[in-house]
C-alpha atoms as a PDB file:
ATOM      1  CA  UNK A   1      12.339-116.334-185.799  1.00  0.00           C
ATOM      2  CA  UNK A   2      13.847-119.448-184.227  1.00  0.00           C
ATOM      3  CA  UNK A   3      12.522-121.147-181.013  1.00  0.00           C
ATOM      4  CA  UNK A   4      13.683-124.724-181.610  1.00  0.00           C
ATOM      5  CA  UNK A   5      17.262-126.301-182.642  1.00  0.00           C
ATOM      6  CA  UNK A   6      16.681-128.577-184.826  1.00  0.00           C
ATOM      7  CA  UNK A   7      14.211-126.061-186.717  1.00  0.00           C
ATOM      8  CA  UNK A   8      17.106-123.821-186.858  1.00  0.00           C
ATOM      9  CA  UNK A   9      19.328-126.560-188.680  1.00  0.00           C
ATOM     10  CA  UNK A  10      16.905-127.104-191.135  1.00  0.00           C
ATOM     11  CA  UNK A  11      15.460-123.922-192.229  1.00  0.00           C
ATOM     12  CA  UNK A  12      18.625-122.039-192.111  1.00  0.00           C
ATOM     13  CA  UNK A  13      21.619-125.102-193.069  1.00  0.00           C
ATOM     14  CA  UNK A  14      24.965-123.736-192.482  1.00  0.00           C
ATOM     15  CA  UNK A  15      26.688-121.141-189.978  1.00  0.00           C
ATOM     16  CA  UNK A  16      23.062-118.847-189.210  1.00  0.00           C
ATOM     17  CA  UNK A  17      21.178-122.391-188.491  1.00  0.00           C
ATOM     18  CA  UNK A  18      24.415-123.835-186.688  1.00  0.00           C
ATOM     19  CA  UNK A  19      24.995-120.627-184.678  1.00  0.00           C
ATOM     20  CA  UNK A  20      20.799-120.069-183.648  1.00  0.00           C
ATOM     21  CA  UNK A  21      21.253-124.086-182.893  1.00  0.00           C
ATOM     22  CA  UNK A  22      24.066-123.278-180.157  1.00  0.00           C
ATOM     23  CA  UNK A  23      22.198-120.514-178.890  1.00  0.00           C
ATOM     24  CA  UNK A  24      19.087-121.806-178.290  1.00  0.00           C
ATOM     25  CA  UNK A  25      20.470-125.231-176.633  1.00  0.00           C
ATOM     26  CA  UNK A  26      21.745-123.497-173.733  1.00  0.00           C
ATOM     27  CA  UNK A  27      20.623-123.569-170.206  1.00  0.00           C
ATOM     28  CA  UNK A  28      18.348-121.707-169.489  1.00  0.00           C
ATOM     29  CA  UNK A  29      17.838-120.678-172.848  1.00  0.00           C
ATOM     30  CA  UNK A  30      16.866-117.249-174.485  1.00  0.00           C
ATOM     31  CA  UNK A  31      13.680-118.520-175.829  1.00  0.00           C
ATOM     32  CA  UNK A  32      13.727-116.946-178.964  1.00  0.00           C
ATOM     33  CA  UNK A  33      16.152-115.962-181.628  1.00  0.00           C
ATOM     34  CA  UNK A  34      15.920-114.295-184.846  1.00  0.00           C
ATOM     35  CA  UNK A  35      18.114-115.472-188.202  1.00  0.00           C
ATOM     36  CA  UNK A  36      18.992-112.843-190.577  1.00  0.00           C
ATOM     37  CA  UNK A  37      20.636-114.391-193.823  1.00  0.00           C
ATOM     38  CA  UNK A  38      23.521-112.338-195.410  1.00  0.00           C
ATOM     39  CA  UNK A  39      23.776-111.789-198.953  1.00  0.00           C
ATOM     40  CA  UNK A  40      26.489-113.963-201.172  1.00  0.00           C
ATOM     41  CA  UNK A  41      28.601-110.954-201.125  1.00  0.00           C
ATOM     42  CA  UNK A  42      28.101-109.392-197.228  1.00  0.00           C
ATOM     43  CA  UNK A  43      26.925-106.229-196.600  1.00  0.00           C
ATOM     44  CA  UNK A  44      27.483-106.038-192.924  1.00  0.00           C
ATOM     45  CA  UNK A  45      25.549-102.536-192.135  1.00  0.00           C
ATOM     46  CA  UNK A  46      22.958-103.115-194.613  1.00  0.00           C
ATOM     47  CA  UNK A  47      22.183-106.544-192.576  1.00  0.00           C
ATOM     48  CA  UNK A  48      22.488-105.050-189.350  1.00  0.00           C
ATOM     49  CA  UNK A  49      20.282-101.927-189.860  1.00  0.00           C
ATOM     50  CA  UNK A  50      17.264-104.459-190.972  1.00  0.00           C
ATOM     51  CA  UNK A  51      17.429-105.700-186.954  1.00  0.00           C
ATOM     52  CA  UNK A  52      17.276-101.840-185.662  1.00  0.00           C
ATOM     53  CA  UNK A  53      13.806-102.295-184.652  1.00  0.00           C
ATOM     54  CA  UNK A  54      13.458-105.471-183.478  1.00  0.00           C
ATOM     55  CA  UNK A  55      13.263-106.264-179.810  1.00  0.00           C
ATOM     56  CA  UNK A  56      16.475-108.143-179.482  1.00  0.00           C
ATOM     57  CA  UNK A  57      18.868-108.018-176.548  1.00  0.00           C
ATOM     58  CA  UNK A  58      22.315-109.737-177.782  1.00  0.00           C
ATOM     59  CA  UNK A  59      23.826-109.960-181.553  1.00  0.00           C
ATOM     60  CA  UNK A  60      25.785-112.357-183.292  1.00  0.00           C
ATOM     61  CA  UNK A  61      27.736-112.373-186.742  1.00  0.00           C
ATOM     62  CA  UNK A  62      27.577-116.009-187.403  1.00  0.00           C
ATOM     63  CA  UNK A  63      30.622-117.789-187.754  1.00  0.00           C
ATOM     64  CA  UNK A  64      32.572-114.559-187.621  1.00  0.00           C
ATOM     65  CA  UNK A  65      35.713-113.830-185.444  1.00  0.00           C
ATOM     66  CA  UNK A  66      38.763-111.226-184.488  1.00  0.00           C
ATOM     67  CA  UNK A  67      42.167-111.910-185.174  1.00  0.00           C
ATOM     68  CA  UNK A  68      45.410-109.828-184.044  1.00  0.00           C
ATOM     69  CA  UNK A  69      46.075-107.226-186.397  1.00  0.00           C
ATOM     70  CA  UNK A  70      43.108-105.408-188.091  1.00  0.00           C
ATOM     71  CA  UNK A  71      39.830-106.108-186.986  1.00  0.00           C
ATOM     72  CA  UNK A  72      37.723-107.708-188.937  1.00  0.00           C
ATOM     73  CA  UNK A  73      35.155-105.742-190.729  1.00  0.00           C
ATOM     74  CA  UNK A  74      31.932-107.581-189.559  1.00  0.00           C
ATOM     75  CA  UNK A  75      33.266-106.872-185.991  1.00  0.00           C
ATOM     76  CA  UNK A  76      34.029-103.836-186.621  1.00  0.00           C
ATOM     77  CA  UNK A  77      30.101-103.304-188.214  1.00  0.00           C
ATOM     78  CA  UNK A  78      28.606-105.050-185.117  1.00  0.00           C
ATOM     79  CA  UNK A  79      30.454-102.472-182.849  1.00  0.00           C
ATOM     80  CA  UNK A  80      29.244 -99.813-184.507  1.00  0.00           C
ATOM     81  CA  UNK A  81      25.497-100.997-184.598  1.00  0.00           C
ATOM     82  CA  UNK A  82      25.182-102.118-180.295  1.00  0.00           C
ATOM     83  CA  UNK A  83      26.293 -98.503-179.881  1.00  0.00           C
ATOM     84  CA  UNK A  84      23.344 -97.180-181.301  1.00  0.00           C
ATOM     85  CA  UNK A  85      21.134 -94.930-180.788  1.00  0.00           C
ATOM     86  CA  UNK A  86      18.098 -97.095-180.182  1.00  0.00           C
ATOM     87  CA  UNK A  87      14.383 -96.430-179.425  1.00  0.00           C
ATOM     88  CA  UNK A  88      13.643 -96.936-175.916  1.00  0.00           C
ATOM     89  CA  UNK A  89      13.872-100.757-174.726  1.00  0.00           C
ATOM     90  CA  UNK A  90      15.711-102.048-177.761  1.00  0.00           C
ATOM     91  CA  UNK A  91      19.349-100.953-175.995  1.00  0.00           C
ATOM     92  CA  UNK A  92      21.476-104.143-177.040  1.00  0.00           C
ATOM     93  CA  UNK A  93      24.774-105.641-176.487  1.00  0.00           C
ATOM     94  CA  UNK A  94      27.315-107.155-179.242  1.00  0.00           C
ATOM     95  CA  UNK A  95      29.200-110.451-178.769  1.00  0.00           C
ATOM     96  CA  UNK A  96      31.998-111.770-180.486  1.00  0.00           C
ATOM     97  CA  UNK A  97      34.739-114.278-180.361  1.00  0.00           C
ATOM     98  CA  UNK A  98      38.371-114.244-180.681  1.00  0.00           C
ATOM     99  CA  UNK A  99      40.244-116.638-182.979  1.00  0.00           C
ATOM    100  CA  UNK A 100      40.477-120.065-182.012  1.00  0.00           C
ATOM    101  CA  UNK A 101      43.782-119.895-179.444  1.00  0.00           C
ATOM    102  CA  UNK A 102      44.152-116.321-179.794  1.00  0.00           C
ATOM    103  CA  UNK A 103      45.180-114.745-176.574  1.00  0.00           C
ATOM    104  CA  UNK A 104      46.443-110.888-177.596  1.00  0.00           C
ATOM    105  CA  UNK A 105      43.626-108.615-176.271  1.00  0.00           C
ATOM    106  CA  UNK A 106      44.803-105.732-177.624  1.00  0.00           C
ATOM    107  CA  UNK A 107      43.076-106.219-180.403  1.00  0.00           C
ATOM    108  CA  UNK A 108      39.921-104.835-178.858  1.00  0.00           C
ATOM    109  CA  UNK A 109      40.823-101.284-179.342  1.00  0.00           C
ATOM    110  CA  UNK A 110      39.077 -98.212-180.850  1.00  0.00           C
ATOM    111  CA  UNK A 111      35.617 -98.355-181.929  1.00  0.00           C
ATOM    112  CA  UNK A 112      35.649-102.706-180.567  1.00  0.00           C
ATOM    113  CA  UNK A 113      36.048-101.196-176.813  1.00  0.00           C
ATOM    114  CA  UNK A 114      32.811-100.040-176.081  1.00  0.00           C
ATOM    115  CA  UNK A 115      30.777-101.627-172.925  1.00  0.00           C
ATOM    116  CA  UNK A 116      28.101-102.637-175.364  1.00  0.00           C
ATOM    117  CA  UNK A 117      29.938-105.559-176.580  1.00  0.00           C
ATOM    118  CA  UNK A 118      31.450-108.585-175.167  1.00  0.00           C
ATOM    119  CA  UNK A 119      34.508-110.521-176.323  1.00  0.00           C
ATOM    120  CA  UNK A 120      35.307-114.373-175.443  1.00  0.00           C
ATOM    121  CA  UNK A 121      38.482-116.384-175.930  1.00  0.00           C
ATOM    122  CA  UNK A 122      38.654-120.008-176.256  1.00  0.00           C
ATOM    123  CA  UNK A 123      40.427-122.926-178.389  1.00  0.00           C
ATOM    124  CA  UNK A 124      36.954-124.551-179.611  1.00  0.00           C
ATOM    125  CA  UNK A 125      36.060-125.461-183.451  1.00  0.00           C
ATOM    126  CA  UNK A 126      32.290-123.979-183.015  1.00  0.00           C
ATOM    127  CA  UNK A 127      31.017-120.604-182.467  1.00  0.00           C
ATOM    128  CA  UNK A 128      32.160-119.657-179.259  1.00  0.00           C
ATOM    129  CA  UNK A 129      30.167-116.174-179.855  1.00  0.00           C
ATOM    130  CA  UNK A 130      26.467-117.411-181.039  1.00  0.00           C
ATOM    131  CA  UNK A 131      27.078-120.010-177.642  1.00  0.00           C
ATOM    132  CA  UNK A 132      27.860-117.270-175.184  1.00  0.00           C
ATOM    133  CA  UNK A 133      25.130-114.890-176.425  1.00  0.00           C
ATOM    134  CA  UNK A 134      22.351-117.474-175.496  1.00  0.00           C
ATOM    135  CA  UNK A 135      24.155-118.253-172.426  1.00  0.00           C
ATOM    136  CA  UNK A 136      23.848-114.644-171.531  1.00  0.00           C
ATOM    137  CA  UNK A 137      20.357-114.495-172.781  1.00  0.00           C
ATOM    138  CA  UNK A 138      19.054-117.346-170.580  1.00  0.00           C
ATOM    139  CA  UNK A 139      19.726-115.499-167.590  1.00  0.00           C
ATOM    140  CA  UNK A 140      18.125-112.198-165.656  1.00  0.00           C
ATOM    141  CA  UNK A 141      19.627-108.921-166.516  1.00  0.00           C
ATOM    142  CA  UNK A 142      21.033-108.833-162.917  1.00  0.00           C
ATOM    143  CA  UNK A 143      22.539-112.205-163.018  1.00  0.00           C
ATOM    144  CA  UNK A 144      26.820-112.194-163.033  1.00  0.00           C
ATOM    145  CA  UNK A 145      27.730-114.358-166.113  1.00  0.00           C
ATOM    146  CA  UNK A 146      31.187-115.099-164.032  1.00  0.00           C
ATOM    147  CA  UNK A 147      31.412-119.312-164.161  1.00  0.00           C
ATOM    148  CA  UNK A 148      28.184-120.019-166.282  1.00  0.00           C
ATOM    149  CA  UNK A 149      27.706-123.491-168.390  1.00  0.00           C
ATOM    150  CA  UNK A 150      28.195-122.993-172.062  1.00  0.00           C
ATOM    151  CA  UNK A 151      26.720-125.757-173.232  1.00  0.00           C
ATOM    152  CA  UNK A 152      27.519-127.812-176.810  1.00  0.00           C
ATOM    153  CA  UNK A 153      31.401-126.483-177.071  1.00  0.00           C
ATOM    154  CA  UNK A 154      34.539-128.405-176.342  1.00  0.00           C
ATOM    155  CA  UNK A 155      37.742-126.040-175.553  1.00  0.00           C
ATOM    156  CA  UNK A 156      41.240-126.570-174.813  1.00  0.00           C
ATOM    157  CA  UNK A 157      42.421-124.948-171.474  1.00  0.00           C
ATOM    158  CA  UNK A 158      44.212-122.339-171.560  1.00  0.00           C
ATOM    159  CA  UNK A 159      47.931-121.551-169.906  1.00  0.00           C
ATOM    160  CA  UNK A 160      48.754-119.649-166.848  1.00  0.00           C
ATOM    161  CA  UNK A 161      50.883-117.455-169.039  1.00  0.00           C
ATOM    162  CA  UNK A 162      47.740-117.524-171.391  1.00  0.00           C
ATOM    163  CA  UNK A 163      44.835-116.746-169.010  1.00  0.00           C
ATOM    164  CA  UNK A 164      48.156-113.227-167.648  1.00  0.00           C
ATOM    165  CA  UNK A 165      47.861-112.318-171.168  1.00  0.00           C
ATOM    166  CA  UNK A 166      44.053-112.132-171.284  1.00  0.00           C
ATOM    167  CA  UNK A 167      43.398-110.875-168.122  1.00  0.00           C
ATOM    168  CA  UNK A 168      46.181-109.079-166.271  1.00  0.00           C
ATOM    169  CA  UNK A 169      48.285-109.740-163.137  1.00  0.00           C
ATOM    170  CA  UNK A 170      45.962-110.374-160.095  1.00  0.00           C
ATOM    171  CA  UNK A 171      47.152-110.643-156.313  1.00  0.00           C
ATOM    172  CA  UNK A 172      44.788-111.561-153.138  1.00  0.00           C
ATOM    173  CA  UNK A 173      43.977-107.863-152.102  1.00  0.00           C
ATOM    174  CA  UNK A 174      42.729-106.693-155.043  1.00  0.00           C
ATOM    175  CA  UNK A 175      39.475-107.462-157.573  1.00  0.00           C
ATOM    176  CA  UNK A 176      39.470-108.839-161.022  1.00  0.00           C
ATOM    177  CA  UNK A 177      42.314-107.220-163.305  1.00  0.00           C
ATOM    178  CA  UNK A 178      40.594-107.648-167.041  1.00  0.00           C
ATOM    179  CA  UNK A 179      41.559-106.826-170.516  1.00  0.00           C
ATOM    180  CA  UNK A 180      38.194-106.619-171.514  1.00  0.00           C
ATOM    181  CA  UNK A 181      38.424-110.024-173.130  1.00  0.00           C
ATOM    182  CA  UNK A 182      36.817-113.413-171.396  1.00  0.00           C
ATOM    183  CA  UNK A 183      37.722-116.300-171.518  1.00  0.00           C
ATOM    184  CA  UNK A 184      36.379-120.283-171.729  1.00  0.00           C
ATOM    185  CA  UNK A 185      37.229-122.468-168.707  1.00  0.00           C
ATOM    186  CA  UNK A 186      36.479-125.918-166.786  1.00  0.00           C
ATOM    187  CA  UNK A 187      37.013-125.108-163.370  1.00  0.00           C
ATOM    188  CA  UNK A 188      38.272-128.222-160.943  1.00  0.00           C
ATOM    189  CA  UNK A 189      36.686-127.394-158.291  1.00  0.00           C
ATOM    190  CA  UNK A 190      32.734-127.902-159.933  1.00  0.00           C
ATOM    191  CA  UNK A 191      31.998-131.437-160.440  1.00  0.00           C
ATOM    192  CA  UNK A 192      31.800-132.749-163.688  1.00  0.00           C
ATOM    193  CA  UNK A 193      33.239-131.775-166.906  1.00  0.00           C
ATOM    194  CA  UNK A 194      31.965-128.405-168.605  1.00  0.00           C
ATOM    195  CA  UNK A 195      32.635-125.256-170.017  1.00  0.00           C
ATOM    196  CA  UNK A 196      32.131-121.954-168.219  1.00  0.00           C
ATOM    197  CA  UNK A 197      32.851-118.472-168.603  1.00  0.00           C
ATOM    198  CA  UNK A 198      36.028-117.465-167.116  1.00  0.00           C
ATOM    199  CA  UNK A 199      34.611-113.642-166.414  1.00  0.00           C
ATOM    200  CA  UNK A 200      31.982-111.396-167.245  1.00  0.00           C
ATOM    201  CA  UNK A 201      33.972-108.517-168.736  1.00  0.00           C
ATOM    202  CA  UNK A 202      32.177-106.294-171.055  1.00  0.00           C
ATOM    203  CA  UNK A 203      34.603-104.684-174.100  1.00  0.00           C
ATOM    204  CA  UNK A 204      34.887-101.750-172.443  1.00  0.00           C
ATOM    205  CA  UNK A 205      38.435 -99.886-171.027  1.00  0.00           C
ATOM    206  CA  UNK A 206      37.584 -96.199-170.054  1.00  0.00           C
ATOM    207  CA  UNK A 207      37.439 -95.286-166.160  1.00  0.00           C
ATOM    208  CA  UNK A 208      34.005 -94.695-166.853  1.00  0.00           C
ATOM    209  CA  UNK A 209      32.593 -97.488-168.658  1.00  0.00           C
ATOM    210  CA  UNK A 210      30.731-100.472-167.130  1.00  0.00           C
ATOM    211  CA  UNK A 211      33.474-103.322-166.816  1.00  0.00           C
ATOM    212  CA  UNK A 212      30.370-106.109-166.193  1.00  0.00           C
ATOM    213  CA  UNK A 213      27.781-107.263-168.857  1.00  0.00           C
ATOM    214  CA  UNK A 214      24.949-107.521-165.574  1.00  0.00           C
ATOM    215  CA  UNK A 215      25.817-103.701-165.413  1.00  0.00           C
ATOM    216  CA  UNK A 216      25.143-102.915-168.642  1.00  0.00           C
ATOM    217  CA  UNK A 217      21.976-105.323-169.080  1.00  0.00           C
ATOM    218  CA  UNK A 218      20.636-104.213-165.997  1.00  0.00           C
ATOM    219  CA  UNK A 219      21.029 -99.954-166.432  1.00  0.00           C
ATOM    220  CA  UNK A 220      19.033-101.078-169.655  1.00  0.00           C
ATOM    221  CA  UNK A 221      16.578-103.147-167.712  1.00  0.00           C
ATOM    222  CA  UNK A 222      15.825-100.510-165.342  1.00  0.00           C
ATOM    223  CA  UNK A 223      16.072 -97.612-167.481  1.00  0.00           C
ATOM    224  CA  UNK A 224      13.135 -99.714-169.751  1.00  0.00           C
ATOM    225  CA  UNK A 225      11.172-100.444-166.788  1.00  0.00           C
ATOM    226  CA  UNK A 226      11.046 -96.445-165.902  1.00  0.00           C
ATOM    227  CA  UNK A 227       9.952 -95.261-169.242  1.00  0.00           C
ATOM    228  CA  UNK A 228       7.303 -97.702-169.976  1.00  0.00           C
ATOM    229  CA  UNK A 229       5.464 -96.908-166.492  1.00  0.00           C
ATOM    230  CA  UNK A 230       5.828 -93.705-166.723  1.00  0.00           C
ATOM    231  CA  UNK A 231       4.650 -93.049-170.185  1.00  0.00           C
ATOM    232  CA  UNK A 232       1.118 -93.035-169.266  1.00  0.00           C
ATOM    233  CA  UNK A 233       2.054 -89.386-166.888  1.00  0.00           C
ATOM    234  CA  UNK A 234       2.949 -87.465-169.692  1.00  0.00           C
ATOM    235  CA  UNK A 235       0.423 -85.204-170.619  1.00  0.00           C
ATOM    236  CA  UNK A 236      -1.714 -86.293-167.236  1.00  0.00           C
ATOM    237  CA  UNK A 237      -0.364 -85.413-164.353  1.00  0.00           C
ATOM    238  CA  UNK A 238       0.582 -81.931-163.324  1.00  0.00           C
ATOM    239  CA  UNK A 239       2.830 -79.446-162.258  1.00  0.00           C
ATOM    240  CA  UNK A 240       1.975 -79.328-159.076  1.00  0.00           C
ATOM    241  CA  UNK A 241       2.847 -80.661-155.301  1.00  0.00           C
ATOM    242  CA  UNK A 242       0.223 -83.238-156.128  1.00  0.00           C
ATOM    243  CA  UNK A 243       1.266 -84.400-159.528  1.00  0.00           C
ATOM    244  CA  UNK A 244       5.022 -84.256-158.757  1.00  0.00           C
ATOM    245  CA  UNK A 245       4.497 -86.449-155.444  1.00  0.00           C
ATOM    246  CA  UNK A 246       2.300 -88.715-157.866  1.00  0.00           C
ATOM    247  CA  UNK A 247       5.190 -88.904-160.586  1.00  0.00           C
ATOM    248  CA  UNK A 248       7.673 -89.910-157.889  1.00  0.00           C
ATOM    249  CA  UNK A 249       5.644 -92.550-156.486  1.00  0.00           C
ATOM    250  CA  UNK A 250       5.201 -94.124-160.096  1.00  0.00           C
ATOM    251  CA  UNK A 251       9.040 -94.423-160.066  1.00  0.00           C
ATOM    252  CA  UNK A 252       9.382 -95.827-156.699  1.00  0.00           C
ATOM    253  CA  UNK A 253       7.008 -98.473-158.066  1.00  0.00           C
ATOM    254  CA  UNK A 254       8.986 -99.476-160.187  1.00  0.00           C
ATOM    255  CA  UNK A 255      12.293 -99.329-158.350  1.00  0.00           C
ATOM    256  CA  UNK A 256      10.986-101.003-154.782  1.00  0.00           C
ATOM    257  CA  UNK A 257      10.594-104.458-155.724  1.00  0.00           C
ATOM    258  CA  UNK A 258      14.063-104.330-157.217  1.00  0.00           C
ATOM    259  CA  UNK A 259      15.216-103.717-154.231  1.00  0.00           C
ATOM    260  CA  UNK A 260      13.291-106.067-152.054  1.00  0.00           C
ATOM    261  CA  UNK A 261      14.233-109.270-154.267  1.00  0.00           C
ATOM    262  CA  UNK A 262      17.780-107.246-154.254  1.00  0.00           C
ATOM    263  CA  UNK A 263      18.346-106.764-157.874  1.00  0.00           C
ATOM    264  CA  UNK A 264      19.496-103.057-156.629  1.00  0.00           C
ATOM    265  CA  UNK A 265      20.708-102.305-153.216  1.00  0.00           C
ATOM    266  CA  UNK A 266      19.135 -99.357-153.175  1.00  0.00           C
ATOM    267  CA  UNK A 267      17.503 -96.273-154.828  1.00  0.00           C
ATOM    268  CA  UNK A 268      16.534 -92.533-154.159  1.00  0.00           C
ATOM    269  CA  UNK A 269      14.111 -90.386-156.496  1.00  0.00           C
ATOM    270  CA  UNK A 270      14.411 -86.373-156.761  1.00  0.00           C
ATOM    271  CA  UNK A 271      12.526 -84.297-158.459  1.00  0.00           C
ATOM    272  CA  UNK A 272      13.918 -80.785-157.798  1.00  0.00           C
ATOM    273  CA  UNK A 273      10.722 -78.899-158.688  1.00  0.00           C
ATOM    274  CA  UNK A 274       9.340 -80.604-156.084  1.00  0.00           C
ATOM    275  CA  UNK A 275      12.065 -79.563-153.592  1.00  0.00           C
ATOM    276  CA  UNK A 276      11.129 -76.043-154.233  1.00  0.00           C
ATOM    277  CA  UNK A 277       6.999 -76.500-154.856  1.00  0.00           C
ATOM    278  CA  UNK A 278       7.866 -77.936-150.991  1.00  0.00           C
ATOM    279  CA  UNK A 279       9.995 -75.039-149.562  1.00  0.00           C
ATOM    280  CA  UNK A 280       7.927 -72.918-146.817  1.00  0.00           C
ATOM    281  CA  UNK A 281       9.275 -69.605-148.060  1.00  0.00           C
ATOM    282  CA  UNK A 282      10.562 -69.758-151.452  1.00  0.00           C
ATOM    283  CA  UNK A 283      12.763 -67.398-152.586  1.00  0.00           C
ATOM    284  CA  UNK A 284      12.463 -65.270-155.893  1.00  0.00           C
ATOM    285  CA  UNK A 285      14.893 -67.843-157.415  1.00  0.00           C
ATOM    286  CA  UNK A 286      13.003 -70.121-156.514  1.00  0.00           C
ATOM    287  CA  UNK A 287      10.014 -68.992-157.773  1.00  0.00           C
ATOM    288  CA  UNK A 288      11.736 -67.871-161.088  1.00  0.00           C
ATOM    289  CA  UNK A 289      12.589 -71.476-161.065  1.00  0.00           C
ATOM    290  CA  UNK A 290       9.130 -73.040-160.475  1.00  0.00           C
ATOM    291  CA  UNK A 291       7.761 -70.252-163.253  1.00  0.00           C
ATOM    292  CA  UNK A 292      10.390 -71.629-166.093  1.00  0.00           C
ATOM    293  CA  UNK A 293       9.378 -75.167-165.570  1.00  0.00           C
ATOM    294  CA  UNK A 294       6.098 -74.684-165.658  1.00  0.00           C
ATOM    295  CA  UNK A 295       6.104 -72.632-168.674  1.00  0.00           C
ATOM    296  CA  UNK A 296       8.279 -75.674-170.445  1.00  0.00           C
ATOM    297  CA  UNK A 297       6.446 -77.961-169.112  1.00  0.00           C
ATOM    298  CA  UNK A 298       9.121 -79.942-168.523  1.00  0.00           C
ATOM    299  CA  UNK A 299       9.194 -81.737-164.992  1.00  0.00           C
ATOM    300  CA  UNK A 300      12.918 -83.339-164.545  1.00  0.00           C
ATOM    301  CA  UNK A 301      13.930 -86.444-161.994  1.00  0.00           C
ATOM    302  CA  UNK A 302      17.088 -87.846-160.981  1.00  0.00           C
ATOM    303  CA  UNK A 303      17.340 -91.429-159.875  1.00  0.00           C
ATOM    304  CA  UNK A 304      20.376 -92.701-158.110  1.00  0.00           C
ATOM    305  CA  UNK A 305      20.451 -96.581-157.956  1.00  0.00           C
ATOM    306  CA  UNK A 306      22.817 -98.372-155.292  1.00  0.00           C
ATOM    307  CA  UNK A 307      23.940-101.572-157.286  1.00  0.00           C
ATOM    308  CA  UNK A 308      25.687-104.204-155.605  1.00  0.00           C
ATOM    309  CA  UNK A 309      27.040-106.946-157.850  1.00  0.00           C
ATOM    310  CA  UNK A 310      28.063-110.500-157.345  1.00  0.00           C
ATOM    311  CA  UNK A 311      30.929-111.412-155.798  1.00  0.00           C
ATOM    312  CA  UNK A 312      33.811-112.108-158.369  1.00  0.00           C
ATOM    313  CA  UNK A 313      37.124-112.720-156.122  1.00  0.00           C
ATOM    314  CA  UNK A 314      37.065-114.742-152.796  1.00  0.00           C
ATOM    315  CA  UNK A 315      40.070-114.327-150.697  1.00  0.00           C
ATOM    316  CA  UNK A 316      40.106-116.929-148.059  1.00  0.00           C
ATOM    317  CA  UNK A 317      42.937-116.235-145.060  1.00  0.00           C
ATOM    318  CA  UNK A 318      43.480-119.756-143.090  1.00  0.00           C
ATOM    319  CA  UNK A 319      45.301-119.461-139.260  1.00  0.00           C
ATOM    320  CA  UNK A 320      46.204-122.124-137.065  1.00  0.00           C
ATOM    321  CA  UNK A 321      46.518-121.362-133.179  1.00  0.00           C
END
């Protein structure tokens, strides 16, 4: 476990200390970061499944990257582990880098497009990936990683042409294209010189994955935030008007202060048991309904969450009269 840089460079010399060094010097920083040495001859899984229980939110192969063509195999690994499954609260994302100058995203395809990972370009000589990840980790779940310092790299810009390969064609009336690939930038228009995330693309490419790492972090947030309230319920509260009501307000503790400091937009909590326990006739159905749950003892909820993320694409329309 690594909480200092310089720490990192001396217990752990080469691409793990370099890598947790990078990490941990962003701003804000993630605070903590845990080095796993690989063996001479890497077992990728092996090293990977030794981190299954630890609380971690992002992973890093250090030093390791994806080239066009195949994948590389410790990519490839790290993929397969942020998938999962987990024990609740230690969902985690993947993040890797791209070849120094490589701009073909096709290469994230099969079992590399997943929304648990995240890819970045760039045309830097350090590790673009270990960077990122504690950029990411610095911030709030919630928090759009779209034009965020990435502190101790140096990168070449890339070319219009470039940045159309990575990303896709974009025009004024529509939102960010993506190739699930970011990319390294320094903007003009912020003052100073820096690097910055180009996007906040996650790895994913099906209709119904999450296209934005605050999407993914935050589902996880939330989802962790539910389970460890309600924990205490099981095996207390009952299956009744009164325990149901009880169980939804537990939940909309949770889920109401989100919404005043506006992580979420909003929220609604259902519990269809309840809906019937709260009918003034009930039907047989109904009642045959009620019965089966009660003799499972098994009480479900549905929460819908209203998310409304950061805006990524300002179109600005100037007339003169």
């Amino acid at each position: 476990m690594f909480v200092d840089p310089d720490d990192a460079i001396a217990r752990a010399p080469g691409a793990l200390g370099t890598a947790v060094a990078l990490a941990l010097r962003q701003e804000p920083s993630p605070g903590t970061i845990y080095g796993v040495r690989l063996a001479s001859t890497p077992n990728y899984a092996e090293s990977l499944a030794t981190i299954a229980t630890l609380p971690v939110q992002l992973v890093v192969i250090a030093g390791a990257s994806l080239s066009s063509g195949t994948p590389a195999e410790s990519i490839v690994k790290l993929a397969d582990h942020v998938k999962g499954p987990f024990a609740d609260g230690l969902e985690r994302m993947g993040v890797a880098m791209l070849a120094k100058g490589d701009t073909d995203p096709a290469v994230i395809t099969g079992t590399l497009s997943t929304d648990r990972m995240v890819y970045v370009a760039h045309k830097s000589d350090e590790d673009v990936a270990a960077a990122v990840a504690g950029t990411i980790g610095g911030y709030e779940p919630h928090v759009s990683l779209l034009l965020k310092k990435v502190n101790g790299v140096d990168s070449d810009p890339f070319t219009a042409g470039e940045l159309v390969k990575l990303n896709g064609s974009e025009n004024n009336d529509a939102g960010p294209a993506g190739h699930n690939v970011n990319w390294l930038v320094n903007p003009a228009l912020i003052p100073g010189e820096g690097i910055y995330l180009g996007e906040g693309y996650t790895g994913a490419s099906g209709l119904t994955d999450k296209k934005y790492i605050d999407i993914v972090r935050t589902l996880d947030d939330i989802t962790y935030r539910l389970k460890a309230s309600l924990i205490a319920t099981i095996g207390d509260l009952r299956m009744t008007r009164t325990g149901l009501r009880a169980l939804t307000g537990e939940m909309e503790a949770v889920l109401e202060p989100l919404r005043r400091t506006e992580v979420i937009d909003d929220y609604e909590v259902v519990v269809p048991i309840l809906a019937l326990l709260d009918k003034p006739q009930p039907t047989q159905v109904d009642k045959d309904l009620i019965k089966a749950a009660r003799d499972a003892r098994l009480a479900e909820s549905l929460v819908r969450i209203t998310y409304a993320g950061a805006i990524h694409r300002l179109t600005i329309k100037l007339t003169f009269e």
